[in-house]
C-alpha atoms as a PDB file:
ATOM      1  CA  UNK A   1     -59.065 -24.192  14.783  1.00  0.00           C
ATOM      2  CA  UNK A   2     -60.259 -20.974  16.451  1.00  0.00           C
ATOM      3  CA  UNK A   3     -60.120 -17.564  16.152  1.00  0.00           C
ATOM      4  CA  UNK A   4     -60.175 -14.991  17.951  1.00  0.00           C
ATOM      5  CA  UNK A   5     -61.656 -11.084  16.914  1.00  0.00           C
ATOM      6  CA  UNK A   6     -59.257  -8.619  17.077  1.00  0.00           C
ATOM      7  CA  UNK A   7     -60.012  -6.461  19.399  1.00  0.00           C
ATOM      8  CA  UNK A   8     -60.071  -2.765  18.795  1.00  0.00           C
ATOM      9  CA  UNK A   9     -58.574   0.057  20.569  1.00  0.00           C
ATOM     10  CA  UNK A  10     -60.724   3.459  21.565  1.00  0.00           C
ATOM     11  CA  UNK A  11     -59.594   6.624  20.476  1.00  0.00           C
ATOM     12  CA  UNK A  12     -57.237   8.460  22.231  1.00  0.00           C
ATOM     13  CA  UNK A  13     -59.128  11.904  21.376  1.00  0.00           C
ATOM     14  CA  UNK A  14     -62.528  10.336  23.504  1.00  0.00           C
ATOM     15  CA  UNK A  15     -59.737   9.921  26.537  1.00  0.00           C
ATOM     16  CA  UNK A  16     -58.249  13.134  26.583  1.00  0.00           C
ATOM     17  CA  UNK A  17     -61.675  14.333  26.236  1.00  0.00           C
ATOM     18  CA  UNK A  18     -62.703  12.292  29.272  1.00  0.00           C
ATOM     19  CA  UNK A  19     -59.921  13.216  31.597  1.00  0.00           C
ATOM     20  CA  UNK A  20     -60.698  17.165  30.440  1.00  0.00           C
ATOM     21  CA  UNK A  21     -64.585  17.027  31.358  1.00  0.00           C
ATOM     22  CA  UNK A  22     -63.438  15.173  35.095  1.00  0.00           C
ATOM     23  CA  UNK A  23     -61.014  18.237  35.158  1.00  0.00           C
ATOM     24  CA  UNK A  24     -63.878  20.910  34.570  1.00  0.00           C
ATOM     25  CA  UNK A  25     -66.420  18.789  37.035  1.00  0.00           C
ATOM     26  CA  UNK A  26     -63.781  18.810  39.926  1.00  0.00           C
ATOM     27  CA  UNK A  27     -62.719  22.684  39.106  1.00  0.00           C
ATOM     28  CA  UNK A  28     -66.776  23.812  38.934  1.00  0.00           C
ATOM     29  CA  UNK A  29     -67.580  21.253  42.248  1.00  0.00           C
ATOM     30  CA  UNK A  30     -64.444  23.127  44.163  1.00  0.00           C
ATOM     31  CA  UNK A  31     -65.606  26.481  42.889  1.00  0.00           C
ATOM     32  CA  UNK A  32     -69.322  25.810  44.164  1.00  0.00           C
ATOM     33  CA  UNK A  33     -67.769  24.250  47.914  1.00  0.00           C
ATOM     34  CA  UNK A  34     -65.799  28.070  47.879  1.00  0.00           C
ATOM     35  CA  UNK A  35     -68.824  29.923  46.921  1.00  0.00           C
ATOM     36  CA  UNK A  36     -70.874  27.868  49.412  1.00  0.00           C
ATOM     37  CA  UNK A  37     -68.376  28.037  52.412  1.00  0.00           C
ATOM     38  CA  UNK A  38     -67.407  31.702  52.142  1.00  0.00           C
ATOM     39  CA  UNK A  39     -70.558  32.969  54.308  1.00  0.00           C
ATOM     40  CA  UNK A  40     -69.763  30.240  56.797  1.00  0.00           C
ATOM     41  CA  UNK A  41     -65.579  31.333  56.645  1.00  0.00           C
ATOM     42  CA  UNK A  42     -67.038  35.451  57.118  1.00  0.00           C
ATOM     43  CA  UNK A  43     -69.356  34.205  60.216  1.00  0.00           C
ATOM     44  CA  UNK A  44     -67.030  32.303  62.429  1.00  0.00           C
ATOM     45  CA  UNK A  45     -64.067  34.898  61.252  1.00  0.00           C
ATOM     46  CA  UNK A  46     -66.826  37.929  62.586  1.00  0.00           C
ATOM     47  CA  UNK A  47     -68.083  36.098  65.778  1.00  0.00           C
ATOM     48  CA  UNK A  48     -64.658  35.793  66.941  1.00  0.00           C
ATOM     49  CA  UNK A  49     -63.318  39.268  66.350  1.00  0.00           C
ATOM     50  CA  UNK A  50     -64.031  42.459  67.953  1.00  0.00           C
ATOM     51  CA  UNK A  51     -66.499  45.534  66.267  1.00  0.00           C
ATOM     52  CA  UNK A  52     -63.520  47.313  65.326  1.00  0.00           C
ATOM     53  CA  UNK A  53     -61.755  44.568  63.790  1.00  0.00           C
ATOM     54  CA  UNK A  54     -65.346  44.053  61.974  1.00  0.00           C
ATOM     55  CA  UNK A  55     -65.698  47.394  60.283  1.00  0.00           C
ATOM     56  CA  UNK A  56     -61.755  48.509  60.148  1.00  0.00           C
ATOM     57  CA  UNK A  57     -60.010  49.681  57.376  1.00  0.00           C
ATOM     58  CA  UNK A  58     -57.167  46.820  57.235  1.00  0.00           C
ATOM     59  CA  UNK A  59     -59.104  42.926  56.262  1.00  0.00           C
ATOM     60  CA  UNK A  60     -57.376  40.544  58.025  1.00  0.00           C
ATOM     61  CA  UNK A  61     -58.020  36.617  57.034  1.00  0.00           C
ATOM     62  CA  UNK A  62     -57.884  35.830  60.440  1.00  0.00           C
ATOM     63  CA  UNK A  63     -57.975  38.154  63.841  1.00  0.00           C
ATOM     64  CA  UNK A  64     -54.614  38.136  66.113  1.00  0.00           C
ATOM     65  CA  UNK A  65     -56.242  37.318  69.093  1.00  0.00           C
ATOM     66  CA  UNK A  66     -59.444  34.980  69.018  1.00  0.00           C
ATOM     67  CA  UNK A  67     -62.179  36.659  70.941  1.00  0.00           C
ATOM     68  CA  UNK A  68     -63.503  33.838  72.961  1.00  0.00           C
ATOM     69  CA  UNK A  69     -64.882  35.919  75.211  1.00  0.00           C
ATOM     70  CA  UNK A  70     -67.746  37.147  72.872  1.00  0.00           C
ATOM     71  CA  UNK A  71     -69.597  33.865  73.517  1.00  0.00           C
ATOM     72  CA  UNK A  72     -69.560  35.132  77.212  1.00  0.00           C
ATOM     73  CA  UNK A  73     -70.818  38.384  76.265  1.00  0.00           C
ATOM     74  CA  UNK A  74     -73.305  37.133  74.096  1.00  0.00           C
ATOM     75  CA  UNK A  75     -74.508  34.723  77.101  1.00  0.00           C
ATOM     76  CA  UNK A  76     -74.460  37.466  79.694  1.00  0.00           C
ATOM     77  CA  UNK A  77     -76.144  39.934  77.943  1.00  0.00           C
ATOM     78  CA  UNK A  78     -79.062  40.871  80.446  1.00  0.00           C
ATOM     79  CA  UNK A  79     -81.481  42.661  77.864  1.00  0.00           C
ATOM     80  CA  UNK A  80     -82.159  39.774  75.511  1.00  0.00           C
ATOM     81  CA  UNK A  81     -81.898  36.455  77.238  1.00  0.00           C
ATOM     82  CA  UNK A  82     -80.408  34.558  74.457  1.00  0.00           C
ATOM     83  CA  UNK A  83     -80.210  30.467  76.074  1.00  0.00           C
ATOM     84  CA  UNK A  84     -83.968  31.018  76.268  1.00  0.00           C
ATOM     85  CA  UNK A  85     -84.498  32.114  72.933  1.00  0.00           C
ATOM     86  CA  UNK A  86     -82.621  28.700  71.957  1.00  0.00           C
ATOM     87  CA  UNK A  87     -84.590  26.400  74.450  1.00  0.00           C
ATOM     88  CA  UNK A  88     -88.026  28.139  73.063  1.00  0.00           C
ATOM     89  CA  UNK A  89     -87.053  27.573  69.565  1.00  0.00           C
ATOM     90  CA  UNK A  90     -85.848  23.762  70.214  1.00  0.00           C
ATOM     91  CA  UNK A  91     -89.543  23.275  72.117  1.00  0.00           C
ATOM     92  CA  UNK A  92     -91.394  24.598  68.625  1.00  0.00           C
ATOM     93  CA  UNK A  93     -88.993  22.865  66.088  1.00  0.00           C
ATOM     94  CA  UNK A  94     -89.275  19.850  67.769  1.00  0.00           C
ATOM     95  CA  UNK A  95     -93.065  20.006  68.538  1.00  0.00           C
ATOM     96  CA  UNK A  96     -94.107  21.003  65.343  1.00  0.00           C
ATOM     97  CA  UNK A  97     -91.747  18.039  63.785  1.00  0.00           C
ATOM     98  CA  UNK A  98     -93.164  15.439  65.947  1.00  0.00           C
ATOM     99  CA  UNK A  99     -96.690  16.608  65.297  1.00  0.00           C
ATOM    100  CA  UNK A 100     -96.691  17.322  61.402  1.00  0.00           C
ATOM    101  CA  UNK A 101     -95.106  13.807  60.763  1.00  0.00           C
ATOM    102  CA  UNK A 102     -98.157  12.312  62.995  1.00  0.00           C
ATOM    103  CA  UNK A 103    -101.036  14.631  61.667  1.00  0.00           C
ATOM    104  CA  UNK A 104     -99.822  14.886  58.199  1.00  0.00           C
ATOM    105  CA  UNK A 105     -98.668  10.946  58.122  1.00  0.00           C
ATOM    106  CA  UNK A 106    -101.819   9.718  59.181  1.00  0.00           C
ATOM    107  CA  UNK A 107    -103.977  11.768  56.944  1.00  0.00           C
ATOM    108  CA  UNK A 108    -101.864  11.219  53.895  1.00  0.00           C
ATOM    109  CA  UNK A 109    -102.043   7.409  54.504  1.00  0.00           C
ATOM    110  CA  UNK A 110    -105.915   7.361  55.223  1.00  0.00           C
ATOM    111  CA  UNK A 111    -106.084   9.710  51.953  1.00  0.00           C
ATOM    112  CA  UNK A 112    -103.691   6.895  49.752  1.00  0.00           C
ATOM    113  CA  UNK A 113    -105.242   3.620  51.299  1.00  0.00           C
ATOM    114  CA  UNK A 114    -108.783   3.732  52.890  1.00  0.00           C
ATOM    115  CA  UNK A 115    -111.456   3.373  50.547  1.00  0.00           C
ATOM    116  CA  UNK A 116    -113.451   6.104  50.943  1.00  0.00           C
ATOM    117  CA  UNK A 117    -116.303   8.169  48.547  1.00  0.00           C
ATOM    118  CA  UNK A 118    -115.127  11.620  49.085  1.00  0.00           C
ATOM    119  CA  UNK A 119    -111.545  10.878  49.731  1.00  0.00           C
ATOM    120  CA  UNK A 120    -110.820  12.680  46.255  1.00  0.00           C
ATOM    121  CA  UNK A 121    -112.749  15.601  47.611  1.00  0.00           C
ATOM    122  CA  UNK A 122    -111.120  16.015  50.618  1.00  0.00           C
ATOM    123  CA  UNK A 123    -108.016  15.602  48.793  1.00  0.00           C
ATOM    124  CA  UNK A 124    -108.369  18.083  46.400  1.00  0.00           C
ATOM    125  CA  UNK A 125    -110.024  20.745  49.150  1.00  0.00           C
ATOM    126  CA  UNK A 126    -106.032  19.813  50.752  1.00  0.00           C
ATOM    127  CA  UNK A 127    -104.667  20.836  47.695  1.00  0.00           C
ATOM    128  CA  UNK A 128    -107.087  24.105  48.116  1.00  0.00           C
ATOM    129  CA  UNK A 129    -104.935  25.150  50.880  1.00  0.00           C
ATOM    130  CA  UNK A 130    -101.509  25.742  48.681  1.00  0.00           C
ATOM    131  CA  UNK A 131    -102.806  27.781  46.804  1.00  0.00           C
ATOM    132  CA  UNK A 132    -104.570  30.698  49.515  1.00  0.00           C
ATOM    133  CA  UNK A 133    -101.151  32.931  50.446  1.00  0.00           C
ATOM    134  CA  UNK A 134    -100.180  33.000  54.043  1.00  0.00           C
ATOM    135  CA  UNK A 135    -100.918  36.753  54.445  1.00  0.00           C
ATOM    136  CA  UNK A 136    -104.602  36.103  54.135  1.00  0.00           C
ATOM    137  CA  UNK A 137    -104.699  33.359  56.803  1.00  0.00           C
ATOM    138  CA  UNK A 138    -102.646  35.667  58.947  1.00  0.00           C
ATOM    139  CA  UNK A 139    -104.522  38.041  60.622  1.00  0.00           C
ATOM    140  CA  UNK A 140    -107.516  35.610  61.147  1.00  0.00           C
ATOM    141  CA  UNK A 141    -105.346  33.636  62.692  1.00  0.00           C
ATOM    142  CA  UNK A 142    -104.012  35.877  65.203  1.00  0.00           C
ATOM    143  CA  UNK A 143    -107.125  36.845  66.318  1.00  0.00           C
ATOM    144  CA  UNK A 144    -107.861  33.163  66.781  1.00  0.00           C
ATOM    145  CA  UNK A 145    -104.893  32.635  68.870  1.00  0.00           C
ATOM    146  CA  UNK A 146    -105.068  35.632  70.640  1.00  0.00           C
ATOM    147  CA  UNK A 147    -109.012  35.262  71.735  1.00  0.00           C
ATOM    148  CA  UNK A 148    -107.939  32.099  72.900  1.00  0.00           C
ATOM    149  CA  UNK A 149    -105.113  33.411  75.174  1.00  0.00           C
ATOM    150  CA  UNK A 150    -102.267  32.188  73.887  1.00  0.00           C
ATOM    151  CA  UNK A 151     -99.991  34.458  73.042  1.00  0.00           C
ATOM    152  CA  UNK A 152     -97.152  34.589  74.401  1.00  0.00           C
ATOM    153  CA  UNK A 153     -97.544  30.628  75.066  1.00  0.00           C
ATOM    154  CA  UNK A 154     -95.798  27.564  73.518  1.00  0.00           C
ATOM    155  CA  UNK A 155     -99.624  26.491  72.302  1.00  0.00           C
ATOM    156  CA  UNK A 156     -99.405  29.468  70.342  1.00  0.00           C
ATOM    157  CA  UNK A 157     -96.248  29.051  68.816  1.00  0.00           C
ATOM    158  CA  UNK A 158     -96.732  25.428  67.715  1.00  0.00           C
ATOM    159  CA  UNK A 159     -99.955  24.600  67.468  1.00  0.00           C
ATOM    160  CA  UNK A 160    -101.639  26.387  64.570  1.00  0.00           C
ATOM    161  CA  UNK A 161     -97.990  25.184  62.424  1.00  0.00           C
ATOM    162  CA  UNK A 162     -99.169  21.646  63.163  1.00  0.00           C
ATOM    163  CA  UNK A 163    -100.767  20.902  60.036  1.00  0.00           C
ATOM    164  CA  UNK A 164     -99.583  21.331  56.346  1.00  0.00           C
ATOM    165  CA  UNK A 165    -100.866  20.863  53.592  1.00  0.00           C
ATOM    166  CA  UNK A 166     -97.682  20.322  51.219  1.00  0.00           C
ATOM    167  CA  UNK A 167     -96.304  17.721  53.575  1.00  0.00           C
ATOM    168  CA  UNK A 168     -99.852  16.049  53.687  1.00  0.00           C
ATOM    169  CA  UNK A 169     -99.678  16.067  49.763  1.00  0.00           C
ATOM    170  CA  UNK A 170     -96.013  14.785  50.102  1.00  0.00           C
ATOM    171  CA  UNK A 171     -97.523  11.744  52.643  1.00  0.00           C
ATOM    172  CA  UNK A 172    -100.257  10.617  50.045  1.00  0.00           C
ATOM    173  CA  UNK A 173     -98.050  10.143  47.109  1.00  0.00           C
ATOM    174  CA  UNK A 174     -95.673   8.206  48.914  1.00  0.00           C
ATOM    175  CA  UNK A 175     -97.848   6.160  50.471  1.00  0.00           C
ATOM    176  CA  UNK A 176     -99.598   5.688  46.843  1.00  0.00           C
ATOM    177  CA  UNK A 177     -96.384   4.370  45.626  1.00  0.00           C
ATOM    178  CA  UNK A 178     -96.022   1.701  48.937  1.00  0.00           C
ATOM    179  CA  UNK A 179     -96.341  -1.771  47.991  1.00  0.00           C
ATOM    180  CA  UNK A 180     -99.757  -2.938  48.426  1.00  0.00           C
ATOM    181  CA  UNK A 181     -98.624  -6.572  49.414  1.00  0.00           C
ATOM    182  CA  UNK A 182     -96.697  -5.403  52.493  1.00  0.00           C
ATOM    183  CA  UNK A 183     -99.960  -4.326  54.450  1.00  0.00           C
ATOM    184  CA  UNK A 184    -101.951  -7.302  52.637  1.00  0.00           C
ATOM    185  CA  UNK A 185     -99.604  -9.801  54.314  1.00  0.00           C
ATOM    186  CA  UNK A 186    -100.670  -6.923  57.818  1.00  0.00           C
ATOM    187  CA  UNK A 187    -103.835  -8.016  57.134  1.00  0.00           C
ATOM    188  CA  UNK A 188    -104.134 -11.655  57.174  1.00  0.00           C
ATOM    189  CA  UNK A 189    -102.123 -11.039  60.853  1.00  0.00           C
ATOM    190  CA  UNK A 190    -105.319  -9.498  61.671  1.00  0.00           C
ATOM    191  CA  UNK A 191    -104.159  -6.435  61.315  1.00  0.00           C
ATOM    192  CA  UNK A 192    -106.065  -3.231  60.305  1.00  0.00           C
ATOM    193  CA  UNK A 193    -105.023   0.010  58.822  1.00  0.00           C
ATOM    194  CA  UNK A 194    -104.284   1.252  61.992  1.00  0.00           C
ATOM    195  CA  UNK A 195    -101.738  -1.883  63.316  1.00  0.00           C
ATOM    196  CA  UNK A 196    -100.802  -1.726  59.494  1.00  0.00           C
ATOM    197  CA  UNK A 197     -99.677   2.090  59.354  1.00  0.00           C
ATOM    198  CA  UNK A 198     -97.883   1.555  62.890  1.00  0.00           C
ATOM    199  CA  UNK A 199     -96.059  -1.995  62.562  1.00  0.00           C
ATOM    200  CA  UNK A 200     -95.812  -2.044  58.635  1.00  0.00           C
ATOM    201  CA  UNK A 201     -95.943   1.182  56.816  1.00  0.00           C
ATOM    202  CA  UNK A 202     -93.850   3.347  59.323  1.00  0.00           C
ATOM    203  CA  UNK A 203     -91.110   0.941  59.952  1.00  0.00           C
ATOM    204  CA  UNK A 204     -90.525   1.074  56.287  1.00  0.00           C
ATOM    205  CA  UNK A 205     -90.689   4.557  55.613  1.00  0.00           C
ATOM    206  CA  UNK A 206     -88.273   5.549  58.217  1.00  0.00           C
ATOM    207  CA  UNK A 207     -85.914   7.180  55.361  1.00  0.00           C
ATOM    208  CA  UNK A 208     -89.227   9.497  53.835  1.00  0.00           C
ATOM    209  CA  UNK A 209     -89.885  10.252  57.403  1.00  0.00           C
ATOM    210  CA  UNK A 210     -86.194  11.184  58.214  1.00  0.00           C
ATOM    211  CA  UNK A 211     -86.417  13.509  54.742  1.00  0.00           C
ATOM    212  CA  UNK A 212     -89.681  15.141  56.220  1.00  0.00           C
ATOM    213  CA  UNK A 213     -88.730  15.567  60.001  1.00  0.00           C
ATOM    214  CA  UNK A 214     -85.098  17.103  58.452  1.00  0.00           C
ATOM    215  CA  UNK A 215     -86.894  19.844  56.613  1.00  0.00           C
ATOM    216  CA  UNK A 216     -89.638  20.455  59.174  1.00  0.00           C
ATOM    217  CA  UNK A 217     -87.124  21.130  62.029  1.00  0.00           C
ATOM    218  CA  UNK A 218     -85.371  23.443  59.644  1.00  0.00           C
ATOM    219  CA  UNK A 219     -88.288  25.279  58.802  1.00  0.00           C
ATOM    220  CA  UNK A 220     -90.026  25.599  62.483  1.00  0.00           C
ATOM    221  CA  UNK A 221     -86.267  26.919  63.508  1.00  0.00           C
ATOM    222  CA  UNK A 222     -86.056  29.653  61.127  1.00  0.00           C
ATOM    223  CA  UNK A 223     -89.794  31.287  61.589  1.00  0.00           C
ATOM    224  CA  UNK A 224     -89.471  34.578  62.449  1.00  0.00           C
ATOM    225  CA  UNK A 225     -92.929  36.641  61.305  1.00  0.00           C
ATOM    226  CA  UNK A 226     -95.365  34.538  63.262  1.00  0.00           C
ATOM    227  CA  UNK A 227     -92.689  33.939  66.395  1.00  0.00           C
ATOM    228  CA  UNK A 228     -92.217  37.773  66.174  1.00  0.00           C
ATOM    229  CA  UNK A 229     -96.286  38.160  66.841  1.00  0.00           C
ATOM    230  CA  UNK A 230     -97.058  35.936  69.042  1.00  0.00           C
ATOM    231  CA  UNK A 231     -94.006  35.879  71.522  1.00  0.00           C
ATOM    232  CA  UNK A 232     -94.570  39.594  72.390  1.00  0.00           C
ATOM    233  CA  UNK A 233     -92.911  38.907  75.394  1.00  0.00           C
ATOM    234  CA  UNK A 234     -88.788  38.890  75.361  1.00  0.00           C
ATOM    235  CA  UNK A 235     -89.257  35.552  77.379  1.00  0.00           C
ATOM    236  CA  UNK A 236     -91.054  33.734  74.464  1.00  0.00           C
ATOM    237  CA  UNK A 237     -88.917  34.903  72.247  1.00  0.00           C
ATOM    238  CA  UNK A 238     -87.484  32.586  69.636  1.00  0.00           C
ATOM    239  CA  UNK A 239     -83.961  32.410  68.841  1.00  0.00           C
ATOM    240  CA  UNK A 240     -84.657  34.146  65.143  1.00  0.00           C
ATOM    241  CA  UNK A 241     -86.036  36.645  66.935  1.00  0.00           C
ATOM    242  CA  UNK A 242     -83.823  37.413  69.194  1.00  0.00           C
ATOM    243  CA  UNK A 243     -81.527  37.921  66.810  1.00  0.00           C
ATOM    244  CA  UNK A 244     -83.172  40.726  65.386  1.00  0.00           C
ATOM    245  CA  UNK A 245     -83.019  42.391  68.228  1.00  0.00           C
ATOM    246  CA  UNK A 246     -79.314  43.022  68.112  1.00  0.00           C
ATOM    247  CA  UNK A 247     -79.775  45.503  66.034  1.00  0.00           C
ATOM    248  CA  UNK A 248     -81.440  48.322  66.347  1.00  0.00           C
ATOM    249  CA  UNK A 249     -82.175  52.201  65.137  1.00  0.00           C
ATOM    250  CA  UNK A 250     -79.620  53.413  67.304  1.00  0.00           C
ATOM    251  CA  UNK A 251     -77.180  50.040  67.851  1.00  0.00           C
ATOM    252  CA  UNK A 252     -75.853  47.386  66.256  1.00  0.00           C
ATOM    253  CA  UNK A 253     -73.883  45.144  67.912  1.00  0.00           C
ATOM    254  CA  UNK A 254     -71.735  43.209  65.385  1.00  0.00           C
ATOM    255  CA  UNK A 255     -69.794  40.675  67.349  1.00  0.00           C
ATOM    256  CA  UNK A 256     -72.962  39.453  69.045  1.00  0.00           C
ATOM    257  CA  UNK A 257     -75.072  39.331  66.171  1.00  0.00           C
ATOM    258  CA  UNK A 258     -72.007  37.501  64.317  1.00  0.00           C
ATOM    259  CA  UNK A 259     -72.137  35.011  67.788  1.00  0.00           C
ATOM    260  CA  UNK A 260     -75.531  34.374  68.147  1.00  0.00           C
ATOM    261  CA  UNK A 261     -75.445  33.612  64.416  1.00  0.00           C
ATOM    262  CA  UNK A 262     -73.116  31.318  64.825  1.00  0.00           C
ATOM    263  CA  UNK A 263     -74.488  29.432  67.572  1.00  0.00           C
ATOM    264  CA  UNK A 264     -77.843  29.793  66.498  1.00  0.00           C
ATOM    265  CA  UNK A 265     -76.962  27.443  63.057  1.00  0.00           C
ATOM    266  CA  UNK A 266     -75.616  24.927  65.286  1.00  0.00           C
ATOM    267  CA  UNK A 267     -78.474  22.773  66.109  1.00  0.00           C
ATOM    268  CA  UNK A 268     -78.893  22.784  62.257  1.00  0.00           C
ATOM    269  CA  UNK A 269     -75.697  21.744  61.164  1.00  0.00           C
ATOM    270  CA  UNK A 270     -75.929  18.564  63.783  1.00  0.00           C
ATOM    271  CA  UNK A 271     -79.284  17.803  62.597  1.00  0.00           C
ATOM    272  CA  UNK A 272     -78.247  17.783  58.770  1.00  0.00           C
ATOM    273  CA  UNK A 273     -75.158  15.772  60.059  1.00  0.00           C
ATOM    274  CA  UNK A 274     -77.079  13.219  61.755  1.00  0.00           C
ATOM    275  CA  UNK A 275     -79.903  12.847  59.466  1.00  0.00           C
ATOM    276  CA  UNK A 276     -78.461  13.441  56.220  1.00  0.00           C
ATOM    277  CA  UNK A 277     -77.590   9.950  54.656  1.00  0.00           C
ATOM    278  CA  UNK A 278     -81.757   9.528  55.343  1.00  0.00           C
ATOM    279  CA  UNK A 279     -82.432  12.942  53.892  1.00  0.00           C
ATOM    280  CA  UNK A 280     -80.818  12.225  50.553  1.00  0.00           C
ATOM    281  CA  UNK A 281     -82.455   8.301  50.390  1.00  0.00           C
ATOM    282  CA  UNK A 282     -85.164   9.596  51.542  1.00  0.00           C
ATOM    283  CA  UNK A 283     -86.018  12.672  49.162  1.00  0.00           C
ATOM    284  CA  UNK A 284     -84.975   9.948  46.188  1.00  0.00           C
ATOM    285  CA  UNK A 285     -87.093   7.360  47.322  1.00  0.00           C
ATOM    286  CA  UNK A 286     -90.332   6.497  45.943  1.00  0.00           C
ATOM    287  CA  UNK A 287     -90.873   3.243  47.184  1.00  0.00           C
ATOM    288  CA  UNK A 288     -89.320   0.263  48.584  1.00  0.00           C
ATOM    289  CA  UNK A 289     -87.268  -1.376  46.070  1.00  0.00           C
ATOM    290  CA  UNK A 290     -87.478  -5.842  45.933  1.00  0.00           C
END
C-alpha cells in the first residue's frame, strides 16, 4: 500500500506580495523608459518646428505643420558645411575603431599569452598611462602633431587616438580568461601565436570585440576638444564640432542646432541597433562557456 505526502499549499500573502513587487518593477522600468525618452521626444519635436514655435509662449506637444524643410536648411547652409562634418567624423570613428581593436588586441593578447620576462613590467607601465590626466598629454601632443604637419589632416585626427590604454587593459584580462586548450589544439596544427590569435582567438571573441568596437565608435564620434584643435579648418571639421558652431555670441539658430542634433545621433542609434545583442554578450562575457 502506498502513500502519498500531502502536498502543501503556499501562502497567499507571498502571492499578493509577488504580483505587488512585478507591479512596482513594471511602474519604475516605464518611469525610467519616460525619463530616458523625453530628451529624444524634445529633439525630434524641436528639429521639426520653427524658432518661434521653439521659444513661444504657448507649448504645443506637437507643431501644426511639420517643418521638413529644416533638414534642407540645415543641408544648404553655406557657412558650415554640415555632410562634411558627418563624412569626417565617420572617417575618424571608424579609423580609430578598426585600429584600437588591432593595436590594443594584439598587445593585450601578447601581454596575456607570450611568455615573456618583463611582460609584467610593461604591463604595469600600461596601467601607468590611466592614471596621467589627459590635460597633461595635451599640449605636448599638439605640438607633436602640429611639427609634424598634420593639422588639419585625417592623420591628425586619428592617429594619436589609436592606442589606449583602458581598452589594452580590457584585451589582457579577457584574453587571460580564454581557454588555454583552444590555441593548444592551434598549436599542434602548427600554428603559432600569430595563426593562433587570427584563426582561433579572434573568431571566438567576436562578441568582446563587437562590445569594444560599439563603445569605441561612440567615443571617436563624440570628441569634440581635440577635433576642435586640430581641424582648424571648417573643412576638417567634425560633426561635434560643427555643431557648436550654430551657436554663437550673437546667433543661435535653434531649429538647425535641434536638426543637426538629430541627424548627427543617427549613425549611433544604427550602430547600437545593429551591434547591440553583441554589446550586451559581449560586456557579460568572460570567457567561452563548454
Amino acid at each position: 500500500m502506498t502513500t502519498t505526502a500531502p502536498q502543501l499549499r503556499k501562502p497567499r500573502g507571498k502571492k499578493r506580495g509577488g504580483v505587488l513587487g512585478n507591479t512596482g518593477l513594471y511602474l519604475a522600468t516605464g518611469v525610467a523608459a519616460f525619463l530616458f525618452l523625453v530628451p529624444f521626444y524634445l529633439l525630434v519635436r524641436n528639429a521639426l518646428s520653427t524658432d518661434a514655435e521653439i521659444t513661444g509662449e504657448h507649448w504645443k506637444f506637437f507643431p501644426t505643420h511639420l517643418q521638413w524643410g529644416n533638414v534642407g536648411d540645415l543641408f544648404d547652409d553655406t557657412s558650415v558645411d554640415f555632410a562634411r562634418s558627418m563624412w569626417n567624423s565617420l572617417v575618424v570613428a571608424v579609423s580609430m575603431t578598426a585600429g584600437i581593436l588591432l593595436i590594443c588586441s594584439l598587445a593585450g593578447y601578447a601581454l596575456a599569452r607570450i611568455p615573456y620576462k618583463h611582460s609584467n613590467k610593461i604591463f604595469y607601465v600600461v596601467l601607468g598611462t590611466l592614471m596621467v590626466p589627459t590635460a597633461v598629454t595635451f599640449v605636448p601632443s599638439f605640438v607633436l602633431v602640429s611639427s609634424l604637419g598634420w593639422v588639419d589632416t585625417y592623420r591628425g585626427l586619428i592617429i594619436p587616438g589609436l592606442f589606449s590604454g583602458f581598452t589594452c587593459f580590457l584585451f589582457r584580462q579577457y584574453f587571460l580568461g580564454f581557454p588555454k586548450e583552444l590555441e593548444e589544439a592551434a598549436r599542434v596544427d602548427g600554428l603559432g601565436y600569430w595563426g593562433a590569435y587570427w584563426k582561433v582567438v579572434v573568431p571566438n571573441s567576436l562578441n568582446f570585440f563587437a562590445a569594444i568596437a560599439t563603445i569605441t565608435f561612440i567615443s571617436g564620434w563624440n570628441a569634440f576638444l581635440w577635433p576642435l584643435v586640430i581641424g582648424q579648418d571648417p573643412g576638417a571639421w567634425t560633426v561635434q564640432v560643427a555643431l557648436s558652431s550654430y551657436m554663437t555670441n550673437q546667433t543661435v539658430v535653434f531649429h538647425q542646432i535641434f536638426m543637426a542634433t538629430a541627424i548627427s545621433i543617427l549613425p549611433l542609434v544604427f550602430v547600437f541597433l545593429f551591434l547591440q545583442r553583441w554589446l550586451v554578450q559581449g560586456i557579460a562575457q568572460t570567457g567561452i562557456k563548454g
